[in-house]
Protein backbone atom coordinates (compact mmCIF):
# COMPACT_ATOMS: atom_id res chain seq x y z
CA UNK A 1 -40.45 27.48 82.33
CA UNK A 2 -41.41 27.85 78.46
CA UNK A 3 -42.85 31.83 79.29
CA UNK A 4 -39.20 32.79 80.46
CA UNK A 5 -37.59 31.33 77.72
CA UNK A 6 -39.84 32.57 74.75
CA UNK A 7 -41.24 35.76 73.85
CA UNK A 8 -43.36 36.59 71.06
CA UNK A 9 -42.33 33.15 69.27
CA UNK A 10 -38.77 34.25 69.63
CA UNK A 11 -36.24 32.14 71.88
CA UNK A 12 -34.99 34.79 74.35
CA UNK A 13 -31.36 34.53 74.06
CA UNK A 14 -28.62 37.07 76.34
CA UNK A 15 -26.20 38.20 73.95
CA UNK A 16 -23.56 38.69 76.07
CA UNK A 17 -24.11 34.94 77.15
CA UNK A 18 -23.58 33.85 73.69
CA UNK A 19 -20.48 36.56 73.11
CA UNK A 20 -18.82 34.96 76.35
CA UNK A 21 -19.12 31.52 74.82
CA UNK A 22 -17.91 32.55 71.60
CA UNK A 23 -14.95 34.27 72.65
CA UNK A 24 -13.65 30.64 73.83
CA UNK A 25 -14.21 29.33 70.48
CA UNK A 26 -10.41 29.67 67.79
CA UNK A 27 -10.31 32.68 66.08
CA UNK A 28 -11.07 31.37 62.53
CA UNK A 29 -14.46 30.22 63.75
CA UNK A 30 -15.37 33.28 65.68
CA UNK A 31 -14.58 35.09 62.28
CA UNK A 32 -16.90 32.20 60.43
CA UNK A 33 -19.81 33.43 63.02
CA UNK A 34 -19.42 37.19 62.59
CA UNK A 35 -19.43 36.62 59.45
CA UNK A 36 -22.94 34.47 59.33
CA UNK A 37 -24.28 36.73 61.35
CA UNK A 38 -23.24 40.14 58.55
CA UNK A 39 -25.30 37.92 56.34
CA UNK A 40 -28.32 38.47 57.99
CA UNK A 41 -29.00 34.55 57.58
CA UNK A 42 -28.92 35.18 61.45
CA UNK A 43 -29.67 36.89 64.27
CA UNK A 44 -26.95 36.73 66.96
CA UNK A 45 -29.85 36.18 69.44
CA UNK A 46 -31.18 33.45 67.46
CA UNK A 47 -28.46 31.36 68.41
CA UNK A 48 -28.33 30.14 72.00
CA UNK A 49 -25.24 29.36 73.95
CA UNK A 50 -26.20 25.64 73.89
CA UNK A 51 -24.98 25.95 70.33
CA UNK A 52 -21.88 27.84 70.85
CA UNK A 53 -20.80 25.23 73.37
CA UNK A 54 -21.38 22.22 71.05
CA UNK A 55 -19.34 24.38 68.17
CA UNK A 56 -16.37 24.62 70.97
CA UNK A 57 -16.92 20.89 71.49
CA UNK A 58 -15.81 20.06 67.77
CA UNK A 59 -12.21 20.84 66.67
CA UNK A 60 -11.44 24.00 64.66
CA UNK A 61 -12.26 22.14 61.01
CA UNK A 62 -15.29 20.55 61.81
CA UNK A 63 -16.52 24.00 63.68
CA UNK A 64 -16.05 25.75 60.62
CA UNK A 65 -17.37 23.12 58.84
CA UNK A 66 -20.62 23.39 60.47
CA UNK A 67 -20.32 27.08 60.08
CA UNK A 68 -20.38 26.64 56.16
CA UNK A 69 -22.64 24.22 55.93
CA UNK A 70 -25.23 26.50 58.01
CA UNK A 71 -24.81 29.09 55.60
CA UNK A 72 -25.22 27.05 52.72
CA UNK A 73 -28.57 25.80 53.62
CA UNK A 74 -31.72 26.82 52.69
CA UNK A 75 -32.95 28.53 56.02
CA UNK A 76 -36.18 30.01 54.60
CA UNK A 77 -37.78 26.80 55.93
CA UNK A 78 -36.08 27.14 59.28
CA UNK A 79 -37.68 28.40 62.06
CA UNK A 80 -35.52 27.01 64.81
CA UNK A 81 -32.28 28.03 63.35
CA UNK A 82 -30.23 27.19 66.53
CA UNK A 83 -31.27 23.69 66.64
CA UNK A 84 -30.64 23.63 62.74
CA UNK A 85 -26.86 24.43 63.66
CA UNK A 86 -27.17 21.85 66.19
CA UNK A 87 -27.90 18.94 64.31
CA UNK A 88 -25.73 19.77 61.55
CA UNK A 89 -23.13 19.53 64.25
CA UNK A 90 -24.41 16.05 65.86
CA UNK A 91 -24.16 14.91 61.78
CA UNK A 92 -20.38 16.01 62.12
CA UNK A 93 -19.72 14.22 65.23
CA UNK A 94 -21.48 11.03 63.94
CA UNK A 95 -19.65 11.55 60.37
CA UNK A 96 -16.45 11.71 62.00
CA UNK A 97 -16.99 8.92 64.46
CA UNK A 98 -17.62 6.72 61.54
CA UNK A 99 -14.65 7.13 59.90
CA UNK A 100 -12.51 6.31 62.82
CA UNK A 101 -14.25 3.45 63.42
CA UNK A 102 -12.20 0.20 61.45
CA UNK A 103 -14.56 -1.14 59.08
């Protein structure tokens, strides 16, 4: 239940879970990650592999996308910052399902 999954207020998160998922991601985003995560905006555990699967569910340019806009947010505010990603990442889906859609 809830226990298992948090600890101290912190999401309990296997990081070799989330590295297995992000190995199937394309190289440019994996790079995008590693990259967020030498920021220090985030914690490799702070982002589940829920996330990682939804990024692999996008195609390369909207992953990276997401990736930048992450980063480019104010995340001081942000206390779920894996659920952040993932609605950035549901805007992206609905974004592009708008625009193929005729008008």
């Amino acid at each position: 239940g809830i226990m298992k999954r948090f600890r101290g207020g912190t999401r309990c998160v296997n990081p070799e879970d989330n590295l297995q998922a992000q190995a199937l991601l394309p190289t440019s985003v994996q790079v995008a990650l590693e990259d967020l995560y030498g920021t220090g905006l985030v914690q490799r555990t702070e982002l589940d592999g829920k996330v990682i699967a939804q990024l692999s569910d996008l195609d390369e340019e909207a992953a990276l996308d997401a990736v930048a806009r992450f980063q480019t947010s104010r995340l001081s505010h942000v206390t779920n910052r894996s659920g952040f990603l993932v609605g950035i990442i549901n805007k992206i889906k609905s974004e592009k399902a708008a625009a193929q859609s005729p008008a």
